[in-house]
C-alpha atoms as a PDB file:
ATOM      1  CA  UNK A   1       7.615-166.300  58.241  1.00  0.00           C
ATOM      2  CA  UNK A   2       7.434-162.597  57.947  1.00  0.00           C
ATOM      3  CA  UNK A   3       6.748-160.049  60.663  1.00  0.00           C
ATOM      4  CA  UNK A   4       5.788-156.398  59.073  1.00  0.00           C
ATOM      5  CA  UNK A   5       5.211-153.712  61.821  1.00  0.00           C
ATOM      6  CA  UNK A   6       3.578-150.734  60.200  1.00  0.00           C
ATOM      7  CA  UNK A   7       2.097-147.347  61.503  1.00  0.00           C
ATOM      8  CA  UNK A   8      -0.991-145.466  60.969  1.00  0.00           C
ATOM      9  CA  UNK A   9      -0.992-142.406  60.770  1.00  0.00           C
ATOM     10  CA  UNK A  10       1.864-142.502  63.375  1.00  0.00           C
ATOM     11  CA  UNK A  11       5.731-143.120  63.179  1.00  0.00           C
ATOM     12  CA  UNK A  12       6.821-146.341  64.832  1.00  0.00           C
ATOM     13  CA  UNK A  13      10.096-146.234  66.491  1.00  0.00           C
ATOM     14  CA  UNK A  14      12.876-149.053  66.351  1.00  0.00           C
ATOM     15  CA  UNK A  15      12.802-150.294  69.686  1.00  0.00           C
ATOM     16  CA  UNK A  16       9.071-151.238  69.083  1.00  0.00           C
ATOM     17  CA  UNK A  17       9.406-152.758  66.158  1.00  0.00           C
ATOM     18  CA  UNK A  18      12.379-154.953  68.176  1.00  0.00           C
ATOM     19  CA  UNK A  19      10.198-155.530  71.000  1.00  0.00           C
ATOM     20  CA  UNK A  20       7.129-156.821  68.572  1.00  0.00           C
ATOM     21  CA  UNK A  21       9.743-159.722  67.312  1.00  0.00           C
ATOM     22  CA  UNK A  22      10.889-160.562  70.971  1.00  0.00           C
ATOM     23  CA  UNK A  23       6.755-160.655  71.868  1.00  0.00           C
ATOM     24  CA  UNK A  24       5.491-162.763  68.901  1.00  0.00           C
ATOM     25  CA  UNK A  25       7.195-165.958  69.420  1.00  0.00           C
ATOM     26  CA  UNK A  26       7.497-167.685  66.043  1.00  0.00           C
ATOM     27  CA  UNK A  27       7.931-170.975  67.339  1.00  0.00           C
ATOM     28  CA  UNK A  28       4.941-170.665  69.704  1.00  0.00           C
ATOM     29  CA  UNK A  29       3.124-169.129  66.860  1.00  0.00           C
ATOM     30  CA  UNK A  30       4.409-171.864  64.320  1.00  0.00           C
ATOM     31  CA  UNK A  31       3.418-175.017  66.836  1.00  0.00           C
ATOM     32  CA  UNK A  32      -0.034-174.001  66.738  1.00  0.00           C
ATOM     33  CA  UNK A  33      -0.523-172.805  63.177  1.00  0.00           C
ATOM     34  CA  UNK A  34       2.403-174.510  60.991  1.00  0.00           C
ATOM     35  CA  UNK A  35       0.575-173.367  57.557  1.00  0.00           C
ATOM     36  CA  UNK A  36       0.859-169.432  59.068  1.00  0.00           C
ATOM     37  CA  UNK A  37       2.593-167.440  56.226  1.00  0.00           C
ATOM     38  CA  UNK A  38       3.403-163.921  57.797  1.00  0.00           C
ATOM     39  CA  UNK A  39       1.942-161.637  60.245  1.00  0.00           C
ATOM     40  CA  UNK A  40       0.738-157.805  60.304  1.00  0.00           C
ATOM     41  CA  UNK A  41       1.535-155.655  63.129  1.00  0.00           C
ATOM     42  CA  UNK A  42      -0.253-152.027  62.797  1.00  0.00           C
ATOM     43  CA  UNK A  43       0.069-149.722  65.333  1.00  0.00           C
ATOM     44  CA  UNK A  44      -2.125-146.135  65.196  1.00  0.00           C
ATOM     45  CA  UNK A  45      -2.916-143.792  67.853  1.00  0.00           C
ATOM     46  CA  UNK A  46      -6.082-141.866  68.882  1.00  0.00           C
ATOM     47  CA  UNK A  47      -5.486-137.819  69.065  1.00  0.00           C
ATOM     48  CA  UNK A  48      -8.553-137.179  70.903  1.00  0.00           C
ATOM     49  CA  UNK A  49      -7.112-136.514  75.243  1.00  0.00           C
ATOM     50  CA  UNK A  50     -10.533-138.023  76.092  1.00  0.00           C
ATOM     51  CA  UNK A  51      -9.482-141.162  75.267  1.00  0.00           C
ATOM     52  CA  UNK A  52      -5.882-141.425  76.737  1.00  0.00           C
ATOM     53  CA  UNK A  53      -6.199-144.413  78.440  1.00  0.00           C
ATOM     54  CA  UNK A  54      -7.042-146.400  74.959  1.00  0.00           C
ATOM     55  CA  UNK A  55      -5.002-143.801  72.673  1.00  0.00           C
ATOM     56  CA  UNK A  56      -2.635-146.736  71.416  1.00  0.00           C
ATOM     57  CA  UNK A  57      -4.019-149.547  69.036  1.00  0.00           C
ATOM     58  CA  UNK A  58      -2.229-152.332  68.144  1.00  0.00           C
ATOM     59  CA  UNK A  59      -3.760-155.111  65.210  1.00  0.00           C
ATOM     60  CA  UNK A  60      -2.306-158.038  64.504  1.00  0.00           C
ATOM     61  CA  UNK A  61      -3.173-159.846  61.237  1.00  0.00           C
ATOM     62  CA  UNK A  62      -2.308-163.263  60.993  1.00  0.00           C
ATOM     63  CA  UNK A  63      -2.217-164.850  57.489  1.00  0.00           C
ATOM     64  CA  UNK A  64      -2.004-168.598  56.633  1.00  0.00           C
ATOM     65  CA  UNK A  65      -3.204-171.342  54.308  1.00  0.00           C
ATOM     66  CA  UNK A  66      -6.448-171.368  56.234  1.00  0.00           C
ATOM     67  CA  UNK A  67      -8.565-168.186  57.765  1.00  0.00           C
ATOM     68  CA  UNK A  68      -7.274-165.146  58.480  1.00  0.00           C
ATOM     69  CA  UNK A  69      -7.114-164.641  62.300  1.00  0.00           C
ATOM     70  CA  UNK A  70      -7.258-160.601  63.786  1.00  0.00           C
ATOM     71  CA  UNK A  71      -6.507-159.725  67.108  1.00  0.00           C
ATOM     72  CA  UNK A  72      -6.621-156.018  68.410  1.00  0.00           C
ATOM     73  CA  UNK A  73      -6.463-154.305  71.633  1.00  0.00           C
ATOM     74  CA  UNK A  74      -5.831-150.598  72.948  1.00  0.00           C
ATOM     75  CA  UNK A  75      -4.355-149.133  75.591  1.00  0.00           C
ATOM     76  CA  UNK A  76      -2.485-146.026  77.498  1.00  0.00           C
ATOM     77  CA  UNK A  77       0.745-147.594  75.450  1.00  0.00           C
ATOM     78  CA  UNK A  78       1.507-149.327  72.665  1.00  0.00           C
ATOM     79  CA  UNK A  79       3.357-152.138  74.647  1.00  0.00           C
ATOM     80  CA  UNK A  80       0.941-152.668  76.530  1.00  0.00           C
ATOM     81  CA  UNK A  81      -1.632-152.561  73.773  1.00  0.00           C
ATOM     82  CA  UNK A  82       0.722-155.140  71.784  1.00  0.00           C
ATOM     83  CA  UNK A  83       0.541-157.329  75.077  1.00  0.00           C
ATOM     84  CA  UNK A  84      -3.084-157.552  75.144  1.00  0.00           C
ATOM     85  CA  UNK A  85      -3.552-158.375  71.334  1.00  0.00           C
ATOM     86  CA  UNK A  86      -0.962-160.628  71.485  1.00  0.00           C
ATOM     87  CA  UNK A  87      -2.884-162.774  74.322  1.00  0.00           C
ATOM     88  CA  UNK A  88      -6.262-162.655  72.344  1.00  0.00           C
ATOM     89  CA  UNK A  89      -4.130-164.060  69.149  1.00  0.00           C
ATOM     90  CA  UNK A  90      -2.661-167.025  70.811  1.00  0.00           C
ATOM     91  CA  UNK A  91      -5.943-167.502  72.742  1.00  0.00           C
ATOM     92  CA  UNK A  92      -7.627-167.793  68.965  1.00  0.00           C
ATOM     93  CA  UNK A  93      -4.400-169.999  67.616  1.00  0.00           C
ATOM     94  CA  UNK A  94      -5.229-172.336  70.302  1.00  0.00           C
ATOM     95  CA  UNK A  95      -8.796-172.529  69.932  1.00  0.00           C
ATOM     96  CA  UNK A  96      -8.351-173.042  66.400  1.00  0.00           C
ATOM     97  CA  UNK A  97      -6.118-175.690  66.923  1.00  0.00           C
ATOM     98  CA  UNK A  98      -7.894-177.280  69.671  1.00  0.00           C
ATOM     99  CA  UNK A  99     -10.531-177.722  66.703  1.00  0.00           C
ATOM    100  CA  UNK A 100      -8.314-179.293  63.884  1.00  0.00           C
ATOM    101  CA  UNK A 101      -7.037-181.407  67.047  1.00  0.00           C
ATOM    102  CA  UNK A 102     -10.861-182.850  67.687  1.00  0.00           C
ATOM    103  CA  UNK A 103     -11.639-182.980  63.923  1.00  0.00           C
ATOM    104  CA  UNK A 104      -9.402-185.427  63.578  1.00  0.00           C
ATOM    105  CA  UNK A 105     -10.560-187.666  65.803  1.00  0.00           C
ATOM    106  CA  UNK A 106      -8.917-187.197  69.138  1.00  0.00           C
ATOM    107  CA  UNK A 107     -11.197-186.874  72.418  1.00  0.00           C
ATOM    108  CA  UNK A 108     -14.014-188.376  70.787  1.00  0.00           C
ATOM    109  CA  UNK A 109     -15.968-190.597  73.291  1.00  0.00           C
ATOM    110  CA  UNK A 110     -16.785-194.266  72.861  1.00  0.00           C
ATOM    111  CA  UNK A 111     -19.868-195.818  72.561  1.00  0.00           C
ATOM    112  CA  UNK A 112     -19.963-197.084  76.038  1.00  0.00           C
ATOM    113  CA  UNK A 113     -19.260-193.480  77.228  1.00  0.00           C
ATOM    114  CA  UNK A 114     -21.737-191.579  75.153  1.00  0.00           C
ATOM    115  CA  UNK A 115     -24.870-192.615  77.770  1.00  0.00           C
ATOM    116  CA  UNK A 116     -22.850-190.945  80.643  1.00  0.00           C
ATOM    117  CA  UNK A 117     -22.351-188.179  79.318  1.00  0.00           C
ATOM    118  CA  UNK A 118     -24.980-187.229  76.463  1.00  0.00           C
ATOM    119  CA  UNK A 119     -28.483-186.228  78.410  1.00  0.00           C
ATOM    120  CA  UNK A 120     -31.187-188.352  76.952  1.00  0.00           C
ATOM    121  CA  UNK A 121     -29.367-190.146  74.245  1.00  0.00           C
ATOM    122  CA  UNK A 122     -31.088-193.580  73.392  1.00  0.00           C
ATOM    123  CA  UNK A 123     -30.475-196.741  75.013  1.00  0.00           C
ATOM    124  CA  UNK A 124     -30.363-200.252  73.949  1.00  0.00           C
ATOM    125  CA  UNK A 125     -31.448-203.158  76.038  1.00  0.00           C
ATOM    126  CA  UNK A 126     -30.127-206.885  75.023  1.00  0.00           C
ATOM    127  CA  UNK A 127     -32.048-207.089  72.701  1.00  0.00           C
ATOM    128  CA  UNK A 128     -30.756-204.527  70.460  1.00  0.00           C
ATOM    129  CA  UNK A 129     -33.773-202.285  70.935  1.00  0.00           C
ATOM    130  CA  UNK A 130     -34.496-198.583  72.208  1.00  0.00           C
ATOM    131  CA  UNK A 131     -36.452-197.795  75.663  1.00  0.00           C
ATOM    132  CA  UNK A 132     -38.760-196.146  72.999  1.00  0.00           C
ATOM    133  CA  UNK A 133     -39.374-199.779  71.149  1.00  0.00           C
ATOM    134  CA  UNK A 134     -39.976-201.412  74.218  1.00  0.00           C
ATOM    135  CA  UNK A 135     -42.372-198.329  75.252  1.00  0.00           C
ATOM    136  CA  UNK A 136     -44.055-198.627  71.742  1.00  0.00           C
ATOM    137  CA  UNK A 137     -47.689-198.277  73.089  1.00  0.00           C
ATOM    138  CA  UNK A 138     -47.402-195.568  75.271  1.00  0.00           C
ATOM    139  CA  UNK A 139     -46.334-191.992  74.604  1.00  0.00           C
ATOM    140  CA  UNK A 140     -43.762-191.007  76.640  1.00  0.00           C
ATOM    141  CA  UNK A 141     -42.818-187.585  77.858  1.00  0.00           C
ATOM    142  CA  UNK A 142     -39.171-186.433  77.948  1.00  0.00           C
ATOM    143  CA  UNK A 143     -37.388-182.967  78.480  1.00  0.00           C
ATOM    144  CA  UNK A 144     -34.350-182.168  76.045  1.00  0.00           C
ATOM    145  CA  UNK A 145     -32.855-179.372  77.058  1.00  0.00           C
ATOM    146  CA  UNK A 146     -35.878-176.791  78.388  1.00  0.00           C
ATOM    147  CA  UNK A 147     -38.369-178.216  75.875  1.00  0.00           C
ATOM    148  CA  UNK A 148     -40.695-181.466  77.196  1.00  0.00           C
ATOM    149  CA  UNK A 149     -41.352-183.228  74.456  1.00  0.00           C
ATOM    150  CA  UNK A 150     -44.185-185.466  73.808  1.00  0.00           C
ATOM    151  CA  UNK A 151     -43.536-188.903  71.623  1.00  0.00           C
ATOM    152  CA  UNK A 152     -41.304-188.325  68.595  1.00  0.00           C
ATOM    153  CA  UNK A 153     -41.471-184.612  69.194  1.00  0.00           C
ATOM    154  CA  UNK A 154     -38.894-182.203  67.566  1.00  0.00           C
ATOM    155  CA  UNK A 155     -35.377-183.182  67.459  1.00  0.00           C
ATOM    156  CA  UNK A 156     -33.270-181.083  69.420  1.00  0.00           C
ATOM    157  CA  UNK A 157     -29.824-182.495  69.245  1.00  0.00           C
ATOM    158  CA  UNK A 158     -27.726-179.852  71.498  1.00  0.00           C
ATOM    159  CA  UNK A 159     -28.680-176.933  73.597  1.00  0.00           C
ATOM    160  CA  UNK A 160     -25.851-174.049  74.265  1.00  0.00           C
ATOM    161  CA  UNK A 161     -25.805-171.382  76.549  1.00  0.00           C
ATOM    162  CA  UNK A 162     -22.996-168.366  76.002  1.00  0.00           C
ATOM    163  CA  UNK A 163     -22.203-165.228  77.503  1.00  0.00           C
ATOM    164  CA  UNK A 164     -21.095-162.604  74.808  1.00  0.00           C
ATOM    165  CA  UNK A 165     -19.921-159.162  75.240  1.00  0.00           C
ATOM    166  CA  UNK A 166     -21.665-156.991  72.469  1.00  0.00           C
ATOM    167  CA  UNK A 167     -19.407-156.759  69.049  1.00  0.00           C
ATOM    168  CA  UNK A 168     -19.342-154.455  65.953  1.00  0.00           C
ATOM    169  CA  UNK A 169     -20.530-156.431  62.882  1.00  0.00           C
ATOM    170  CA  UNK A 170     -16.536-156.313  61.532  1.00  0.00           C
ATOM    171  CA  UNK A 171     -15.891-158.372  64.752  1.00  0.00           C
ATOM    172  CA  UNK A 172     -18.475-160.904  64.586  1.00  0.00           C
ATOM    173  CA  UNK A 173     -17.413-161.771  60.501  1.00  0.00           C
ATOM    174  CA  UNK A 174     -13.486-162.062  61.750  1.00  0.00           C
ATOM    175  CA  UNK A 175     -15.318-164.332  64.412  1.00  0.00           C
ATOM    176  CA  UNK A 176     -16.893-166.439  61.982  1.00  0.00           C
ATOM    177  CA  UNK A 177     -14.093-166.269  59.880  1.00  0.00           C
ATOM    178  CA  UNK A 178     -11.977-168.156  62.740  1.00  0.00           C
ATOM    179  CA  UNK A 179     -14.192-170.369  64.045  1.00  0.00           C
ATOM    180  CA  UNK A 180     -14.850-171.636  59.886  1.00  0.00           C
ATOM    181  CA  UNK A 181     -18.837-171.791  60.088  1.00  0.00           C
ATOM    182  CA  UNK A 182     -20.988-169.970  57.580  1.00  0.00           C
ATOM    183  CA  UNK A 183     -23.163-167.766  60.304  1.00  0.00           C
ATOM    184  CA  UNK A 184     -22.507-166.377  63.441  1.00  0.00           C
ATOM    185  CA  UNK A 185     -24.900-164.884  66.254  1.00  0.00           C
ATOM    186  CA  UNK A 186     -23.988-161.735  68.248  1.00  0.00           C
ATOM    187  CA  UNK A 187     -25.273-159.115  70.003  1.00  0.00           C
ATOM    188  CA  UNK A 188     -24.633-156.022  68.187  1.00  0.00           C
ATOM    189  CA  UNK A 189     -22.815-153.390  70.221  1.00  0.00           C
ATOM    190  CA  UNK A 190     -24.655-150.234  68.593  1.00  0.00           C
ATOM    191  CA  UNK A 191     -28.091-151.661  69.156  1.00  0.00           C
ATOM    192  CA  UNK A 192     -27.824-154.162  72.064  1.00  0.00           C
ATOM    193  CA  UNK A 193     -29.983-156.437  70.065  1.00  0.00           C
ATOM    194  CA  UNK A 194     -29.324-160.615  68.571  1.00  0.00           C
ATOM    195  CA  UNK A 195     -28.253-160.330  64.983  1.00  0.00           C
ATOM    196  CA  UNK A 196     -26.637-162.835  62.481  1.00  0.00           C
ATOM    197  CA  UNK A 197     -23.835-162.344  60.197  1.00  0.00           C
ATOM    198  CA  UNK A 198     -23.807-165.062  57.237  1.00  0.00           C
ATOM    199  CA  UNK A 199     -21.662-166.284  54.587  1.00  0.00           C
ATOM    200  CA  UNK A 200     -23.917-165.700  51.224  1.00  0.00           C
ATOM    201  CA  UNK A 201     -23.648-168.180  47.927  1.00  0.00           C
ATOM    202  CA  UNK A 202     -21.351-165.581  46.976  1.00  0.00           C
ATOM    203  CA  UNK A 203     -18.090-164.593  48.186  1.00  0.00           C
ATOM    204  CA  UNK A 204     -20.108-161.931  50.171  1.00  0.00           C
ATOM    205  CA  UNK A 205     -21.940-161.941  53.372  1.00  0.00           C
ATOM    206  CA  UNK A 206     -25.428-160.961  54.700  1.00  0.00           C
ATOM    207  CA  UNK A 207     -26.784-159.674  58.087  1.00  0.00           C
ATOM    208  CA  UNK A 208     -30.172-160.481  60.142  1.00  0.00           C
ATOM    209  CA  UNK A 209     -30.897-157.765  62.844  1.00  0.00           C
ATOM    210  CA  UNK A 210     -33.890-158.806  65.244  1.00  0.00           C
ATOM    211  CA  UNK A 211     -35.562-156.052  66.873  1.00  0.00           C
ATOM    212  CA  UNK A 212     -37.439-156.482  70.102  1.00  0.00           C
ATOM    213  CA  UNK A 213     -41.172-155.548  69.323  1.00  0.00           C
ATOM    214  CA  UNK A 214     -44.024-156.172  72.541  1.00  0.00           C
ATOM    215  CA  UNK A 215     -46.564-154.717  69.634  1.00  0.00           C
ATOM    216  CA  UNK A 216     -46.065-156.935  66.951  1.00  0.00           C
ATOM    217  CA  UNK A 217     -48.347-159.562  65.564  1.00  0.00           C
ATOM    218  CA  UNK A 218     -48.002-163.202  66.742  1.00  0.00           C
ATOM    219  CA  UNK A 219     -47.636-164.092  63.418  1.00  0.00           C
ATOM    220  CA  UNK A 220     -43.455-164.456  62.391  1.00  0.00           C
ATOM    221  CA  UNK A 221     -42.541-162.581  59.454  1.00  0.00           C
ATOM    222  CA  UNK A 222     -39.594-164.159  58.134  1.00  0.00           C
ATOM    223  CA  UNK A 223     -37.324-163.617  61.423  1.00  0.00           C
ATOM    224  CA  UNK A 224     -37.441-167.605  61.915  1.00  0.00           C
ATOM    225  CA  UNK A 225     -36.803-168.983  58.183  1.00  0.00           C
ATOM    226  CA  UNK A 226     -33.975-169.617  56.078  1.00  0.00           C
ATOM    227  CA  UNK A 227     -30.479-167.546  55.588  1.00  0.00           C
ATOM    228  CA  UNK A 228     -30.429-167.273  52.227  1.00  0.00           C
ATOM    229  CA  UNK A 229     -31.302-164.559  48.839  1.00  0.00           C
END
């Protein structure tokens, strides 16, 4: 595997470029990601005084058989800059490989443990039938998740709460990129509103912004239906 340390707009001296292959550990590196082909180190630096303390910016571009994974940081150095993107890479490798790890079957609960530890997933009785069967004349009431559903009601299979820092839209597609779905949500850090990036039928990608309206009709217009066109 390669290792190519380049500069932007900057000259980068030896000693970095040593320190870069003593940092990125290619076994590490290798363990969690064997199909990983090289990696891009680019280092540029900010002119403007105001913005000392994040005036060195270090990306690393990893490239493999599967999805190319960025990291990036800055910081009052470019060690210390390489430091930080070099934590957010690994942290990425490992999620990534966390998810190949459970793909393949590994950690998946049994049958018997599924009741303890799914919220409202159907039971059987001895007889081989649901609490719903044996309920079959009344209508029961249920809550899944923050909804209370009546009968059959919608089918909500999983309900997720995150905490995201705002992202630039070039973010949220390497996002999606490494976590291999075809849409991500965000909040976008220009306009501190939800949006969704989206992988198209194409090889291109589209982009829902929502914007917060107390004046707008009741009726939806499109915000709620398909990601496609």
């Amino acid at each position: 595997m390669d290792i190519v340390v380049k500069g932007r707009k900057t000259e980068v001296p030896e000693r970095f470029r040593k320190h870069v292959a003593e940092k990125l550990k290619l076994e590490k590196i290798q363990k969690l990601d064997a199909k990983v082909i090289s990696l891009d180190v680019e280092v540029s630096k900010e002119p403007n005084p105001r913005q000392a303390e994040r005036s060195d910016r270090v990306e690393i571009t990893l490239h493999s058989r599967g999805p190319v994974i960025r990291a990036e940081a800055a910081a009052a150095d470019p060690y210390a800059a390489l430091d930080l993107a070099t934590g957010k890479l690994e942290a990425r490798l490992r999620k990534q490989h966390e998810k190949r790890h459970n793909r393949r079957g590994n950690g998946r609960l049994s049958a018997a443990e599924v009741v303890d530890v799914v919220p409202g997933v159907a039971q059987l009785n001895a007889n081989g039938e649901t609490a719903a069967q044996e309920t079959r004349e009344a209508v029961p009431t249920t809550m899944i998740g923050t909804l209370e559903v009546q009968g059959e009601g919608p089918l909500v299979v999983r309900e997720k709460n995150h905490v995201a820092a705002p992202m630039t839209l070039d973010q949220a597609l390497y996002e999606m990129e490494l976590v291999g779905h075809d849409f991500y949500l965000f909040v976008d850090s220009d306009t501190k509103e939800p949006s969704v990036v989206y992988r198209r039928h194409a090889y291109d990608y589209g982009v829902i912004h929502l914007r917060t309206d107390p004046l707008a009709g009741s009726e939806p217009d499109g915000a709620g239906g398909a990601l496609g066109g």
